[in-house]
C-alpha atoms as a PDB file:
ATOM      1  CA  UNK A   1       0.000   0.000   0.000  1.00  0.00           C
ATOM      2  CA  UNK A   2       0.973   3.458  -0.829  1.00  0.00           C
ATOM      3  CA  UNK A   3       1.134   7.253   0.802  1.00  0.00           C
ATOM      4  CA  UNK A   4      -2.252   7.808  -1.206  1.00  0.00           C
ATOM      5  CA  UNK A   5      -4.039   4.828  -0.432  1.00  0.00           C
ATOM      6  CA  UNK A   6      -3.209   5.012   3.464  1.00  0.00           C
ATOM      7  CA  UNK A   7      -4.514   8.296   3.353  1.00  0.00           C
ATOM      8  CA  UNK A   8      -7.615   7.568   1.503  1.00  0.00           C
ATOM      9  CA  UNK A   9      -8.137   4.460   3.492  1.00  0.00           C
ATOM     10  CA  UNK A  10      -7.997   6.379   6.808  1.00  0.00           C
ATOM     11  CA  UNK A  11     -10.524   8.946   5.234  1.00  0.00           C
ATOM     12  CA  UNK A  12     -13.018   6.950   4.313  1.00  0.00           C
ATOM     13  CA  UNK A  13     -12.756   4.366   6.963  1.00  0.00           C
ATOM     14  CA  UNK A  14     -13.321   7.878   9.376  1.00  0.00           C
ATOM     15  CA  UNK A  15     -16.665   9.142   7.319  1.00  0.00           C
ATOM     16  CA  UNK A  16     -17.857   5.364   7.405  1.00  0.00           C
ATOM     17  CA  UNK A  17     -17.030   5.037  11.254  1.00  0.00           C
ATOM     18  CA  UNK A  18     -19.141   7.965  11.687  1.00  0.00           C
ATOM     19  CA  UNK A  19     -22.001   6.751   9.227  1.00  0.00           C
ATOM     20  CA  UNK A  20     -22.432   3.563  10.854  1.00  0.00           C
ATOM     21  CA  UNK A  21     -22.279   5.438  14.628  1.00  0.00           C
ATOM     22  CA  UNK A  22     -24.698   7.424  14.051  1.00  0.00           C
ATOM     23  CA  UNK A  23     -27.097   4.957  12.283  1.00  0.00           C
ATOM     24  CA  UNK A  24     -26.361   2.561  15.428  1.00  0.00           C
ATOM     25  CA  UNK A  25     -28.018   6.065  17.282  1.00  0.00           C
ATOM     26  CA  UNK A  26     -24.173   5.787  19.245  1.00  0.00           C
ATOM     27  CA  UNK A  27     -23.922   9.460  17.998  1.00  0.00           C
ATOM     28  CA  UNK A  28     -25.540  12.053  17.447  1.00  0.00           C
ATOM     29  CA  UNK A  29     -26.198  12.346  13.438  1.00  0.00           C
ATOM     30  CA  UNK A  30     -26.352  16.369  13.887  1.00  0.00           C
ATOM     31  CA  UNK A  31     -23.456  16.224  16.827  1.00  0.00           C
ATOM     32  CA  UNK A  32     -20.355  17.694  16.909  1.00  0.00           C
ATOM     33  CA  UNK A  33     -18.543  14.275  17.010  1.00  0.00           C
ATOM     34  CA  UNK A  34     -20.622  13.107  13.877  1.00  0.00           C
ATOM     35  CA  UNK A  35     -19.405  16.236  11.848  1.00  0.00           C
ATOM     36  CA  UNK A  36     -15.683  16.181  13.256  1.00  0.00           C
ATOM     37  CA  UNK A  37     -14.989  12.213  11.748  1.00  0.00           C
ATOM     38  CA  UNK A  38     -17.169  13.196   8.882  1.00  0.00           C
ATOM     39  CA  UNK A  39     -14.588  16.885   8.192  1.00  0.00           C
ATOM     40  CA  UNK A  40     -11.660  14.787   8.966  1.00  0.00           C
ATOM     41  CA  UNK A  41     -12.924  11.828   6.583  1.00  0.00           C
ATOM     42  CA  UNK A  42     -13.483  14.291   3.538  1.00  0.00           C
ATOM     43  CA  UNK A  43     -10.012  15.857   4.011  1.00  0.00           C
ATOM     44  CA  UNK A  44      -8.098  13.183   4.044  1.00  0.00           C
ATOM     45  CA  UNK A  45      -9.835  10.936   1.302  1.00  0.00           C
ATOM     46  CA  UNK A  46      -9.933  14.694  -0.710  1.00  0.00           C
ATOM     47  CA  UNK A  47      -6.440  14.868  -0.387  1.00  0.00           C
ATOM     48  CA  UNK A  48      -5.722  10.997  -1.334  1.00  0.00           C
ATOM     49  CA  UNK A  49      -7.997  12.073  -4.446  1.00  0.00           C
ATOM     50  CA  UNK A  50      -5.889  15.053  -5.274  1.00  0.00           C
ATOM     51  CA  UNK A  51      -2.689  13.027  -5.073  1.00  0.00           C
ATOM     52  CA  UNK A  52      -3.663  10.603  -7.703  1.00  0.00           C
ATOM     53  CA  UNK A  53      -5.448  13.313  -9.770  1.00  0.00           C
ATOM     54  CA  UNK A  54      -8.996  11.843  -9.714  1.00  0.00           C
ATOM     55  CA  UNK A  55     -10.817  15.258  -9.815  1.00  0.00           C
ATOM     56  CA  UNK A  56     -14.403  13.480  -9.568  1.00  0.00           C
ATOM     57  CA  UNK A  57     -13.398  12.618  -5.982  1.00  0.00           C
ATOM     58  CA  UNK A  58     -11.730  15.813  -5.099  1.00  0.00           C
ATOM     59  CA  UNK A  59     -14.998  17.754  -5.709  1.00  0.00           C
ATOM     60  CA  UNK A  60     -17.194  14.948  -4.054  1.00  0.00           C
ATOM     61  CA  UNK A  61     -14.598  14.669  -0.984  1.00  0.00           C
ATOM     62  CA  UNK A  62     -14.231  18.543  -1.035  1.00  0.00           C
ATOM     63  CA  UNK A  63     -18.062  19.136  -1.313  1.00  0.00           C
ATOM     64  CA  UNK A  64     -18.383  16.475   1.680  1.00  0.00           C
ATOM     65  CA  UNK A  65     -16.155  18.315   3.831  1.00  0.00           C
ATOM     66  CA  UNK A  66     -17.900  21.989   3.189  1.00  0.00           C
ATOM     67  CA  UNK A  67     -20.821  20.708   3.866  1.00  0.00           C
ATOM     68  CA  UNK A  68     -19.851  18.983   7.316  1.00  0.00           C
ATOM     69  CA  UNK A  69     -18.614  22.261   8.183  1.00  0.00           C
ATOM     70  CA  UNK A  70     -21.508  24.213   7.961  1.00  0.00           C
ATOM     71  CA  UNK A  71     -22.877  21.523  10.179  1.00  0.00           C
ATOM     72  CA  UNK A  72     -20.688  21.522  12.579  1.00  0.00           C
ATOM     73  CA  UNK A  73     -20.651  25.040  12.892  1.00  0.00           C
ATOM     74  CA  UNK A  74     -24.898  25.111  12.889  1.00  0.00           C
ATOM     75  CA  UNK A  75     -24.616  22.427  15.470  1.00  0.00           C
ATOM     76  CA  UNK A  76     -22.243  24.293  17.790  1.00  0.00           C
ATOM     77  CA  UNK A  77     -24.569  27.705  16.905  1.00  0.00           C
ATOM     78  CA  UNK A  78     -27.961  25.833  18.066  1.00  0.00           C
ATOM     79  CA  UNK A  79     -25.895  24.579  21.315  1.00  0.00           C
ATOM     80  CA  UNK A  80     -24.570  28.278  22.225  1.00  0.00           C
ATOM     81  CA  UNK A  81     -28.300  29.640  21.905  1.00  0.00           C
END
């Protein structure tokens, strides 16, 4: 196994941990925890993407990640109100 597909592995093993967590209802699907694996996930299997030049990925990783963001950040806005 290479540098890219350790880092992909890691990435999507993270979004799948958190998938199958919160499914399981052992998280939160709208916590903070859920969105952390999920932002960490994207990154890292975006970045495996990037290094192997598989642009379909990048922009689905990338989008994933984004998107976990503004979750994370509405979840921690609904807690703080």
């Amino acid at each position: 196994m290479v540098y890219n597909d350790i880092i992909g592995s890691i990435g999507v093993g993270l979004i799948l941990i958190a998938y199958f967590l919160g499914t399981e209802k052992l998280i939160k699907n709208d916590g903070k925890l859920y969105f952390v694996l999920n932002i960490i996930g994207a990154g890292l299997a975006c970045y495996a993407s990037l290094l192997i030049n598989y642009w379909p990925f990048v922009i689905l990783e990338g989008t994933w990640m984004l998107v976990s963001i503004y979750g994370l950040m509405r979840a921690m806005r609904i807690k703080m109100t």
